[in-house]
N, C-alpha and C. Protein backbone atom coordinates (compact mmCIF):
# COMPACT_ATOMS: atom_id res chain seq x y z
N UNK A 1 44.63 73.34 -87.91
CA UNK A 1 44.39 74.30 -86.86
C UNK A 1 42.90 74.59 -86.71
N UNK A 2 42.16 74.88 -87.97
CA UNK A 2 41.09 75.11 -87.63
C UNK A 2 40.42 73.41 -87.02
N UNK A 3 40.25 72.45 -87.30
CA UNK A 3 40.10 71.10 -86.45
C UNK A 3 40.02 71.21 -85.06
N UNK A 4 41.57 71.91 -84.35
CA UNK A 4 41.69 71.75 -83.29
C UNK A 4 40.70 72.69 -82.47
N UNK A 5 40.18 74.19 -83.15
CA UNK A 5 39.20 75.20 -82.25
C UNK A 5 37.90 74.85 -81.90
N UNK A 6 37.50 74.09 -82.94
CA UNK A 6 36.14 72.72 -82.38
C UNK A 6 36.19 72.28 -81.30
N UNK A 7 37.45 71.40 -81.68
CA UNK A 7 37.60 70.02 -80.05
C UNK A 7 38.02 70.98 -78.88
N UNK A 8 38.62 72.26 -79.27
CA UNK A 8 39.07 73.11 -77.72
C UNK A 8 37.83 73.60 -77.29
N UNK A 9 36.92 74.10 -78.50
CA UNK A 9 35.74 74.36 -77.70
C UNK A 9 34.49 73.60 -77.02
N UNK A 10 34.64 72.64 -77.54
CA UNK A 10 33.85 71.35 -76.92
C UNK A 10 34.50 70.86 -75.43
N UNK A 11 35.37 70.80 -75.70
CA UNK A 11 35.95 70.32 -74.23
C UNK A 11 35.75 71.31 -73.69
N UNK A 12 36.35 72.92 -73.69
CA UNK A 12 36.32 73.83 -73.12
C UNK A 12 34.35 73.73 -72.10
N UNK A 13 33.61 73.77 -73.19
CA UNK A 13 31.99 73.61 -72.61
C UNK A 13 32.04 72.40 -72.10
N UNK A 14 32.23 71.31 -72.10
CA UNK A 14 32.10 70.09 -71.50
C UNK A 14 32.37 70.17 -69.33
N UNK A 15 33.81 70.66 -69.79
CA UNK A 15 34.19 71.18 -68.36
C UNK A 15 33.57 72.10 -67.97
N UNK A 16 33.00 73.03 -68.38
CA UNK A 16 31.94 73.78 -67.59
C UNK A 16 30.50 73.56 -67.34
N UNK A 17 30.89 72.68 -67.94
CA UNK A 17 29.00 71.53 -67.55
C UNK A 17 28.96 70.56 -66.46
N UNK A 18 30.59 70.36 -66.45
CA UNK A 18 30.45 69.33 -65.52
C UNK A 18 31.19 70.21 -64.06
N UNK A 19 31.53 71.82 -64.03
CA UNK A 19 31.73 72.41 -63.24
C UNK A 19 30.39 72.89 -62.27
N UNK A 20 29.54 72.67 -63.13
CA UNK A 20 28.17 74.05 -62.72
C UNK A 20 27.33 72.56 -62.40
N UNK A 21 27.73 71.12 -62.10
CA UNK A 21 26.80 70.76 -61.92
C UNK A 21 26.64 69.84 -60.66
N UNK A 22 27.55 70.14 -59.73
CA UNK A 22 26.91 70.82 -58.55
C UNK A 22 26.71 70.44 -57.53
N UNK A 23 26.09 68.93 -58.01
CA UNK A 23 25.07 68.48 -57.15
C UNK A 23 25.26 67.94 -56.09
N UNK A 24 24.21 67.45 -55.22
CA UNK A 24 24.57 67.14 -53.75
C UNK A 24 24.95 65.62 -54.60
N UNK A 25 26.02 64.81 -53.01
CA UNK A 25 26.30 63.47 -54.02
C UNK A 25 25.88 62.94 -52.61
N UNK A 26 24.68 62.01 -52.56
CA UNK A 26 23.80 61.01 -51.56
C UNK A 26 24.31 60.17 -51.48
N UNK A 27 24.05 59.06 -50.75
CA UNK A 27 24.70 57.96 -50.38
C UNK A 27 23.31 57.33 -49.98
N UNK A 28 23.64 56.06 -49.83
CA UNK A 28 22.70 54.83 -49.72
C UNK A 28 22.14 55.40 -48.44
N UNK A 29 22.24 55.89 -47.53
CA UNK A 29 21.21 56.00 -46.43
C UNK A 29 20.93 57.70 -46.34
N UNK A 30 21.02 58.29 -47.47
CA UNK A 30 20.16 59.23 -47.65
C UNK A 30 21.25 60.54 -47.13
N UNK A 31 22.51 60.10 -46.78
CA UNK A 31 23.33 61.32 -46.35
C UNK A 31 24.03 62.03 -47.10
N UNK A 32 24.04 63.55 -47.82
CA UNK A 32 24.71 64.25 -48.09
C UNK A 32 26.56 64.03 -47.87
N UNK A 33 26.98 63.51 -48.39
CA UNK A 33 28.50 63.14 -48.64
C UNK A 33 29.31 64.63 -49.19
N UNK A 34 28.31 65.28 -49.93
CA UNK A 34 29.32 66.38 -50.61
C UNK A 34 29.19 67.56 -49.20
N UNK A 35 28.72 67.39 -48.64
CA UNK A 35 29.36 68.57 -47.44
C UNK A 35 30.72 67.79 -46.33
N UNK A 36 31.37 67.33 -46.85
CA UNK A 36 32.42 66.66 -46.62
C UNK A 36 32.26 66.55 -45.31
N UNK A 37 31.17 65.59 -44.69
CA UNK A 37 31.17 64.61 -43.51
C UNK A 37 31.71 63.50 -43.84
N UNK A 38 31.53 62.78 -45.05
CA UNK A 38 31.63 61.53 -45.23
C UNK A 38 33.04 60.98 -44.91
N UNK A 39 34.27 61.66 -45.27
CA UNK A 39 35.15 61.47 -44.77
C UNK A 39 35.42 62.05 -43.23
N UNK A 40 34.81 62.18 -42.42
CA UNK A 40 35.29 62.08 -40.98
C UNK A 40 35.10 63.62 -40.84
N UNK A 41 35.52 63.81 -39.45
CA UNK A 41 35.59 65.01 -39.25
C UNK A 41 36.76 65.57 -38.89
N UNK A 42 38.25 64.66 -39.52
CA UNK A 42 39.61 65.23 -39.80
C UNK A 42 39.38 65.81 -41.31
N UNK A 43 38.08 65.53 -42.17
CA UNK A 43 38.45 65.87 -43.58
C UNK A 43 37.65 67.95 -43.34
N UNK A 44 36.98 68.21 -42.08
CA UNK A 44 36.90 69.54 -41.85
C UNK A 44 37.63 70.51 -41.25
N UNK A 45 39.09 69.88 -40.98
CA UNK A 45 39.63 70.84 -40.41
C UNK A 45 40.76 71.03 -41.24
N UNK A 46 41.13 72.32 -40.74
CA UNK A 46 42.62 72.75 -41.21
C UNK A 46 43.80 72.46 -40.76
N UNK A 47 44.77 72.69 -41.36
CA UNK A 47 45.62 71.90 -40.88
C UNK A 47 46.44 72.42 -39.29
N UNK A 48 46.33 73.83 -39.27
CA UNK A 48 46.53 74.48 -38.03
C UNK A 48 45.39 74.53 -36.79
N UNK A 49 44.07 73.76 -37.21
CA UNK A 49 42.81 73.96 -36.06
C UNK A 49 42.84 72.15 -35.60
N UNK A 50 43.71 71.38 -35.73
CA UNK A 50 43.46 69.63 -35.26
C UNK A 50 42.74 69.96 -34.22
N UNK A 51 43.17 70.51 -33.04
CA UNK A 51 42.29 70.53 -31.87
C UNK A 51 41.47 71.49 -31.31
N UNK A 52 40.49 71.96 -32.48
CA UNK A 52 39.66 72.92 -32.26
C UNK A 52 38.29 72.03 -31.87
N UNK A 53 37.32 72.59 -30.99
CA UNK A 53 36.25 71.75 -30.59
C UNK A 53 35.23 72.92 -31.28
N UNK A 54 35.23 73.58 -32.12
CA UNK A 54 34.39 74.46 -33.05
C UNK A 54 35.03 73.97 -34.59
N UNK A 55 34.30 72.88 -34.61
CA UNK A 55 34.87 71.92 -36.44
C UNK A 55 34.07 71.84 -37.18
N UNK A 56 33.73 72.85 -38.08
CA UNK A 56 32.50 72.97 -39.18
C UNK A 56 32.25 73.35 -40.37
N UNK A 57 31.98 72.46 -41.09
CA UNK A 57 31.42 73.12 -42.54
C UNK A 57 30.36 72.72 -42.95
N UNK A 58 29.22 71.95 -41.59
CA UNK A 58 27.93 72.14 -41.81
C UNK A 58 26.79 72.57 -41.05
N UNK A 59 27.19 73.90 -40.12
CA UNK A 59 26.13 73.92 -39.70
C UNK A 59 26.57 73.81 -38.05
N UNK A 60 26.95 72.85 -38.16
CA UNK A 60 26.83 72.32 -36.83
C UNK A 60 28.85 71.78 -36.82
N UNK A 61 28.58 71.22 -35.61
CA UNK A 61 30.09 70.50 -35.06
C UNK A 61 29.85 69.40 -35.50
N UNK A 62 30.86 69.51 -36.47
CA UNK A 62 31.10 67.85 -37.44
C UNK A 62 31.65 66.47 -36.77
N UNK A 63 31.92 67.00 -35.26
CA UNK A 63 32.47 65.53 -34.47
C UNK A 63 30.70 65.03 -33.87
N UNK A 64 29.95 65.78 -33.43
CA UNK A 64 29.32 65.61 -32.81
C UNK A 64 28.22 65.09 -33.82
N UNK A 65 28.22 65.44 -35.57
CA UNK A 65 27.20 65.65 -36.22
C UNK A 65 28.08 63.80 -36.32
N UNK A 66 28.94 63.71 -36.74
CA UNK A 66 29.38 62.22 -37.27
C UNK A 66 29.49 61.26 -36.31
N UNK A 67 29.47 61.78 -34.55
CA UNK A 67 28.88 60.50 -33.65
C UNK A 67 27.88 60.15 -33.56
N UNK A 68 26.88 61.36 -34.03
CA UNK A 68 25.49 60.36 -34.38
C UNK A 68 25.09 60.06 -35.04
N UNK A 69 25.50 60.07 -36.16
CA UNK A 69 25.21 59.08 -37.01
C UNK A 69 25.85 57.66 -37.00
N UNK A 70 26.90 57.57 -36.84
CA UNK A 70 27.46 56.38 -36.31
C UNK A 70 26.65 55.97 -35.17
N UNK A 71 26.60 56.28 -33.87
CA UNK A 71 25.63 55.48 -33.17
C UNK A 71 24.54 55.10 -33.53
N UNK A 72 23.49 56.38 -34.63
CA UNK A 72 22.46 55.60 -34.62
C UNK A 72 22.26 55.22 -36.25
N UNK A 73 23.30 54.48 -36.59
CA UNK A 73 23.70 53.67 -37.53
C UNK A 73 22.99 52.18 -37.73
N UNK A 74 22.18 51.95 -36.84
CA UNK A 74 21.97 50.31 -36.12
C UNK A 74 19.95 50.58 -36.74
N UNK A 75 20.07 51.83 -36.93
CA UNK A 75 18.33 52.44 -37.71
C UNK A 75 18.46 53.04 -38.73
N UNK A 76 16.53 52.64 -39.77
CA UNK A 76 16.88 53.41 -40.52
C UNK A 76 16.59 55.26 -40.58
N UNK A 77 17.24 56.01 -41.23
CA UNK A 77 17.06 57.18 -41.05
C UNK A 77 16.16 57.57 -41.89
N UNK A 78 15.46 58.55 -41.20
CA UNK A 78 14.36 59.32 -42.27
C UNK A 78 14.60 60.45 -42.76
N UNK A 79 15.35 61.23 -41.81
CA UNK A 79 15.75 62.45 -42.02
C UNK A 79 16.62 62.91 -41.46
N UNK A 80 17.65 63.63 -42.42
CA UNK A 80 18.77 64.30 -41.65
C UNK A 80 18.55 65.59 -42.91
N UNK A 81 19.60 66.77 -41.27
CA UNK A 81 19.66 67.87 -41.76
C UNK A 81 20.63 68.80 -41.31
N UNK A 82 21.82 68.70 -42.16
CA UNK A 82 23.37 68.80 -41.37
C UNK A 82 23.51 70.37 -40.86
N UNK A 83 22.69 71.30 -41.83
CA UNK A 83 22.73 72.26 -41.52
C UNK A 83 21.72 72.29 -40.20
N UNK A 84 21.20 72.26 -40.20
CA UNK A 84 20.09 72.32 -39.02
C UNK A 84 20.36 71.95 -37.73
N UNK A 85 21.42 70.83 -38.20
CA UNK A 85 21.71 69.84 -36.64
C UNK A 85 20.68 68.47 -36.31
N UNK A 86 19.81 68.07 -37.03
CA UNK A 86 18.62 67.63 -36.86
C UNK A 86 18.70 66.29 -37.82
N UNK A 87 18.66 65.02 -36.93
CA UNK A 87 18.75 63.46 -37.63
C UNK A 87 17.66 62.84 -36.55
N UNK A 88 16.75 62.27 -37.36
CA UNK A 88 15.60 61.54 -37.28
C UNK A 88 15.54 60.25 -38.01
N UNK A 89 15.22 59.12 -37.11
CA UNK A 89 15.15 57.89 -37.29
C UNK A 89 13.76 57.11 -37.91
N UNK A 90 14.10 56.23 -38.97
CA UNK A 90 12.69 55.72 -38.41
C UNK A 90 12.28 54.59 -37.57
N UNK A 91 11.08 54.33 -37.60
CA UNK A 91 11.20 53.76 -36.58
C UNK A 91 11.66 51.88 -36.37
N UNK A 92 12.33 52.08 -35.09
CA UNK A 92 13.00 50.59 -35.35
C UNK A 92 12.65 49.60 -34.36
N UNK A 93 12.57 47.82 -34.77
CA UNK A 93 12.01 47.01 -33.73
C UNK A 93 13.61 45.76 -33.79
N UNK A 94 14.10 45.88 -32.34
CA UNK A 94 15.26 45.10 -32.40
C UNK A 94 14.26 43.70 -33.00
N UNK A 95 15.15 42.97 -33.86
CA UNK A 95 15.05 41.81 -33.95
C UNK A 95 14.73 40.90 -33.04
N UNK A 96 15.24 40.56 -32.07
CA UNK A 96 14.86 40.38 -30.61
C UNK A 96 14.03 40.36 -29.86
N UNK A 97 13.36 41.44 -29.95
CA UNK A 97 12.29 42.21 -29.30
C UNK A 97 11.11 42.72 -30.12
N UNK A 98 10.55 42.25 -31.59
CA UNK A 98 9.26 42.66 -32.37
C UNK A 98 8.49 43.19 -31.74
N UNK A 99 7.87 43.03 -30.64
CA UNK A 99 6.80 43.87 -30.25
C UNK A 99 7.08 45.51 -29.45
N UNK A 100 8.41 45.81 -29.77
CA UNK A 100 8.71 47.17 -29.32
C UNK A 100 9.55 47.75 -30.57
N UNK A 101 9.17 49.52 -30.50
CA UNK A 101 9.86 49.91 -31.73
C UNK A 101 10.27 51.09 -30.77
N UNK A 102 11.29 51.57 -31.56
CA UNK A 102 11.64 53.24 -31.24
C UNK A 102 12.07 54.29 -32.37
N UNK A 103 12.07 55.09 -31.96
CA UNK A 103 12.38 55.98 -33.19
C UNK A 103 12.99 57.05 -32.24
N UNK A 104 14.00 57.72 -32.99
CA UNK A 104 15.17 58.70 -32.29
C UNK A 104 14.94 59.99 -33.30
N UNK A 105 14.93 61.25 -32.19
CA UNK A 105 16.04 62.17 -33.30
C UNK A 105 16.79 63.08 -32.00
N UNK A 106 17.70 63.43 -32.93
CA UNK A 106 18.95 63.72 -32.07
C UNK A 106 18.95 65.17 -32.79
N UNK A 107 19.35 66.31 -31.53
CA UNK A 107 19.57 67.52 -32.13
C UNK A 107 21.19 68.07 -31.72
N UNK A 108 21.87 68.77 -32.70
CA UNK A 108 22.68 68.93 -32.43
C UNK A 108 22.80 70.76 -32.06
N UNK A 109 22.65 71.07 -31.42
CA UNK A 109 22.23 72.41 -30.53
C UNK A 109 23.51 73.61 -31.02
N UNK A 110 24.72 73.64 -31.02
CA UNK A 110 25.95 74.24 -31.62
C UNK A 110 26.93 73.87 -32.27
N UNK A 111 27.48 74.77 -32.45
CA UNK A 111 28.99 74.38 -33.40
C UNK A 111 30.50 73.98 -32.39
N UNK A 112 30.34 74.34 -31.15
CA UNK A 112 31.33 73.82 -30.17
C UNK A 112 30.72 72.13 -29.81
N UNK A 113 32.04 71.61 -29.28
CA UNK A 113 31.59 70.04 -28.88
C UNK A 113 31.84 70.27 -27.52
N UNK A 114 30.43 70.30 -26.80
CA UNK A 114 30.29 70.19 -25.54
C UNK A 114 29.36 69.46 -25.31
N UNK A 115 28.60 68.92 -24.19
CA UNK A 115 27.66 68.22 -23.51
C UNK A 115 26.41 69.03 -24.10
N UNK A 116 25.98 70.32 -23.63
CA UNK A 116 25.02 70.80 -23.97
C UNK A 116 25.02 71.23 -25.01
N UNK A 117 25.33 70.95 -26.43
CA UNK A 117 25.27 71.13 -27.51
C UNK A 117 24.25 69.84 -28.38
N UNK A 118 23.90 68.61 -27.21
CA UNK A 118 23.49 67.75 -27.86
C UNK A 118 21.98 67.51 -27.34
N UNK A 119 20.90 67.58 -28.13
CA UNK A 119 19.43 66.57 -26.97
C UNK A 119 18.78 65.28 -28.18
N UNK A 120 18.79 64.30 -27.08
CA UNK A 120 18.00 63.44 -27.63
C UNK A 120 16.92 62.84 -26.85
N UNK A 121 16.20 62.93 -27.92
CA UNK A 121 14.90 62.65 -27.81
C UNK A 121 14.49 61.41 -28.55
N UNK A 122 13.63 60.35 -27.66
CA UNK A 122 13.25 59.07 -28.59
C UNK A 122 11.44 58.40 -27.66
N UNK A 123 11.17 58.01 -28.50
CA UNK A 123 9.90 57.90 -28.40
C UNK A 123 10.15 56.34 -28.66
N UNK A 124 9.09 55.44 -27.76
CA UNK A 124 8.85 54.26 -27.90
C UNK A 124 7.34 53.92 -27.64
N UNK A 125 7.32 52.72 -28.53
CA UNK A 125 5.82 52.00 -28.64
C UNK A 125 5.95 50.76 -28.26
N UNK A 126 5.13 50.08 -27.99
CA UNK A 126 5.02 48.57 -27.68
C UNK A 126 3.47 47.84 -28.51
N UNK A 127 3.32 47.05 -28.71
CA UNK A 127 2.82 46.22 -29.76
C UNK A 127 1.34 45.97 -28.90
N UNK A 128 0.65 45.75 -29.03
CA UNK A 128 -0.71 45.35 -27.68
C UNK A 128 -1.97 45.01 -28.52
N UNK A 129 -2.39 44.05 -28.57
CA UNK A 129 -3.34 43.53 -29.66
C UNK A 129 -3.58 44.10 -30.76
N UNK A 130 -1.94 44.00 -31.76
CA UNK A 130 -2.37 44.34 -33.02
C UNK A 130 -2.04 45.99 -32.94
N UNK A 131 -1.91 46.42 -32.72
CA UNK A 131 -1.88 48.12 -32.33
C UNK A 131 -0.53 48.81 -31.55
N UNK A 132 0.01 49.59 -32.16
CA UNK A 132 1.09 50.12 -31.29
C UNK A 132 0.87 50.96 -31.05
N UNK A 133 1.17 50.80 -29.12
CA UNK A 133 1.09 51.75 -28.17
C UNK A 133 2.22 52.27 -27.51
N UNK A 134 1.56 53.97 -27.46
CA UNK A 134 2.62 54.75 -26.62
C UNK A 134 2.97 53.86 -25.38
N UNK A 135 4.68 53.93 -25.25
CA UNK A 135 5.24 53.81 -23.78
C UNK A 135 6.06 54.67 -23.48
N UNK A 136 6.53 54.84 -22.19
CA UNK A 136 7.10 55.83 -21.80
C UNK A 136 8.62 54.98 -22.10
N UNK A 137 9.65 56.17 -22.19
CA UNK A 137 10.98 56.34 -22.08
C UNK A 137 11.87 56.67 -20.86
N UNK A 138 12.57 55.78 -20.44
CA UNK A 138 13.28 56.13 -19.26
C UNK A 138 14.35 57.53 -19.43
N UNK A 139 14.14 58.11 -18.34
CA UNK A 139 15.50 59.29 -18.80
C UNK A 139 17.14 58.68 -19.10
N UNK A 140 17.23 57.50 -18.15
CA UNK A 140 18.18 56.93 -18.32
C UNK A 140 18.84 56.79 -19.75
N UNK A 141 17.88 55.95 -20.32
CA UNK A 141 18.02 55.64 -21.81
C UNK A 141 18.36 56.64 -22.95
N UNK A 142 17.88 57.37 -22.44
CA UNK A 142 18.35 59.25 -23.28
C UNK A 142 19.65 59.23 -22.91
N UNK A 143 19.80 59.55 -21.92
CA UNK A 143 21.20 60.22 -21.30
C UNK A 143 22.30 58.87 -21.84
N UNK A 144 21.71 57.97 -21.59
CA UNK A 144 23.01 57.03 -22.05
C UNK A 144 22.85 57.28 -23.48
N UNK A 145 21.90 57.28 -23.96
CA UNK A 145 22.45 57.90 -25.63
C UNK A 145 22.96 59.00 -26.10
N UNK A 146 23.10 60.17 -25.38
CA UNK A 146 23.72 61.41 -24.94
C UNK A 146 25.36 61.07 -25.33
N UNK A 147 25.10 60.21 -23.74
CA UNK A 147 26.76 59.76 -23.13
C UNK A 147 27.93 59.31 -24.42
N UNK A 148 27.02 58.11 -25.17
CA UNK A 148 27.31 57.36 -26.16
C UNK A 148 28.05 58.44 -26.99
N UNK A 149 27.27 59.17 -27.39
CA UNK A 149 27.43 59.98 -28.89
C UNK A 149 29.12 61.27 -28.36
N UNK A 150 28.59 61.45 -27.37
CA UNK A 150 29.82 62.72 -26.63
C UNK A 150 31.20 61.70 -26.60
N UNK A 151 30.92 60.62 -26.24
CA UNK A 151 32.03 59.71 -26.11
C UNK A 151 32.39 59.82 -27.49
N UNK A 152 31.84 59.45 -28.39
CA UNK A 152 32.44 59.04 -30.07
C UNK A 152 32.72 60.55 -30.35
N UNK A 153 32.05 61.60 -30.31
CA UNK A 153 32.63 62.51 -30.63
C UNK A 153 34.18 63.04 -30.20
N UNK A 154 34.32 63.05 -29.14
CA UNK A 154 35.81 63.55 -28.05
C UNK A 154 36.52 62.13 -28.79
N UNK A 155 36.55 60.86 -29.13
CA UNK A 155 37.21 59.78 -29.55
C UNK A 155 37.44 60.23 -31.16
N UNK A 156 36.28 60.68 -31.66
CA UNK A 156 36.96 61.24 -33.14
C UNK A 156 37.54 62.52 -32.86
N UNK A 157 37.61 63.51 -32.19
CA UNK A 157 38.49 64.69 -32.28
C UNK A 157 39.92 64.24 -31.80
N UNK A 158 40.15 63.24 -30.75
CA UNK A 158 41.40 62.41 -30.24
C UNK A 158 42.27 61.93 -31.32
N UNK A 159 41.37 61.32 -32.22
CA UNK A 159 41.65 60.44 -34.03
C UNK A 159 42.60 61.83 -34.10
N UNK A 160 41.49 62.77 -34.67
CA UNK A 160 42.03 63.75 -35.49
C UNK A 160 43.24 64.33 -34.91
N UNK A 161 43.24 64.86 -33.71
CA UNK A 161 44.51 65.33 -32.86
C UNK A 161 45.71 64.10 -33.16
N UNK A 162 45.62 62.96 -33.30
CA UNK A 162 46.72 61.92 -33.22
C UNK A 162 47.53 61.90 -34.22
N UNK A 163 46.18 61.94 -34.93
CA UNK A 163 46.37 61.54 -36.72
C UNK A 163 46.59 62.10 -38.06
């Protein structure tokens, strides 16, 4: 008996070491996984809210926070900030196209999934003897990246409603 009050208390502290510790768990492109985005944004709702368009446990609307990252999945990221709403790219040159780069960040404005909850903003350069230069951005090109992301969002809340 006395043997066993050792090993109960060792384990006993063991599990509370590994309770208190906490930590954020990252992923290869730098995203916070333990604020439970990583599984979708059916893993933030309850089981009575499927079709709530206010879906959050970071900050922001988790359909809208997980369509952009999926869209702008195709770059690398520099910074994200789930609470904030705020994912920044760095900057990227299609394969295709080397002498042009862009870089994105996307804000996510509220916790409802609506249109105006989202702005993106992206900046492009072009290559010109050795030197990259400012070019302008069509509005077009925004708004279709807008469009993009609202689409995947309303398509993952659809998931979640189905599923």
């Amino acid at each position: 008996m006395t043997r066993l009050t050792p090993l109960a208390l060792a384990a006993a502290g063991a599990l509370s070491l590994a309770a208190c510790a906490g930590g954020a768990l990252i992923d290869s492109r730098g995203i916070d996984r333990s604020l439970g985005i990583g599984a979708g944004p059916e893993a933030d709702i309850g089981a009575g809210d499927l079709a709530a368009s206010q879906v959050t446990t970071i900050g922001v609307n988790a359909y809208l926070w997980r369509a952009a990252l999926d869209t702008l999945s195709f770059a690398p990221l520099a910074q994200t900030d789930s609470n904030g709403g705020v994912i920044v790219t760095d900057w990227y040159a299609n394969p295709q196209n080397p002498s042009e780069r862009v870089k994105l960040t996307v804000t996510i404005l509220d916790r409802d999934l609506r249109a105006d909850a989202l702005r993106v903003n992206a900046l492009r350069q072009t290559l010109s003897n050795g030197q990259w230069v400012d070019a302008p951005v069509t509005a077009a090109t925004v708004q279709r990246l807008e469009d993009i992301i609202l689409t995947r969002a309303r398509d993952l809340r659809r998931a979640a409603v189905a599923g």
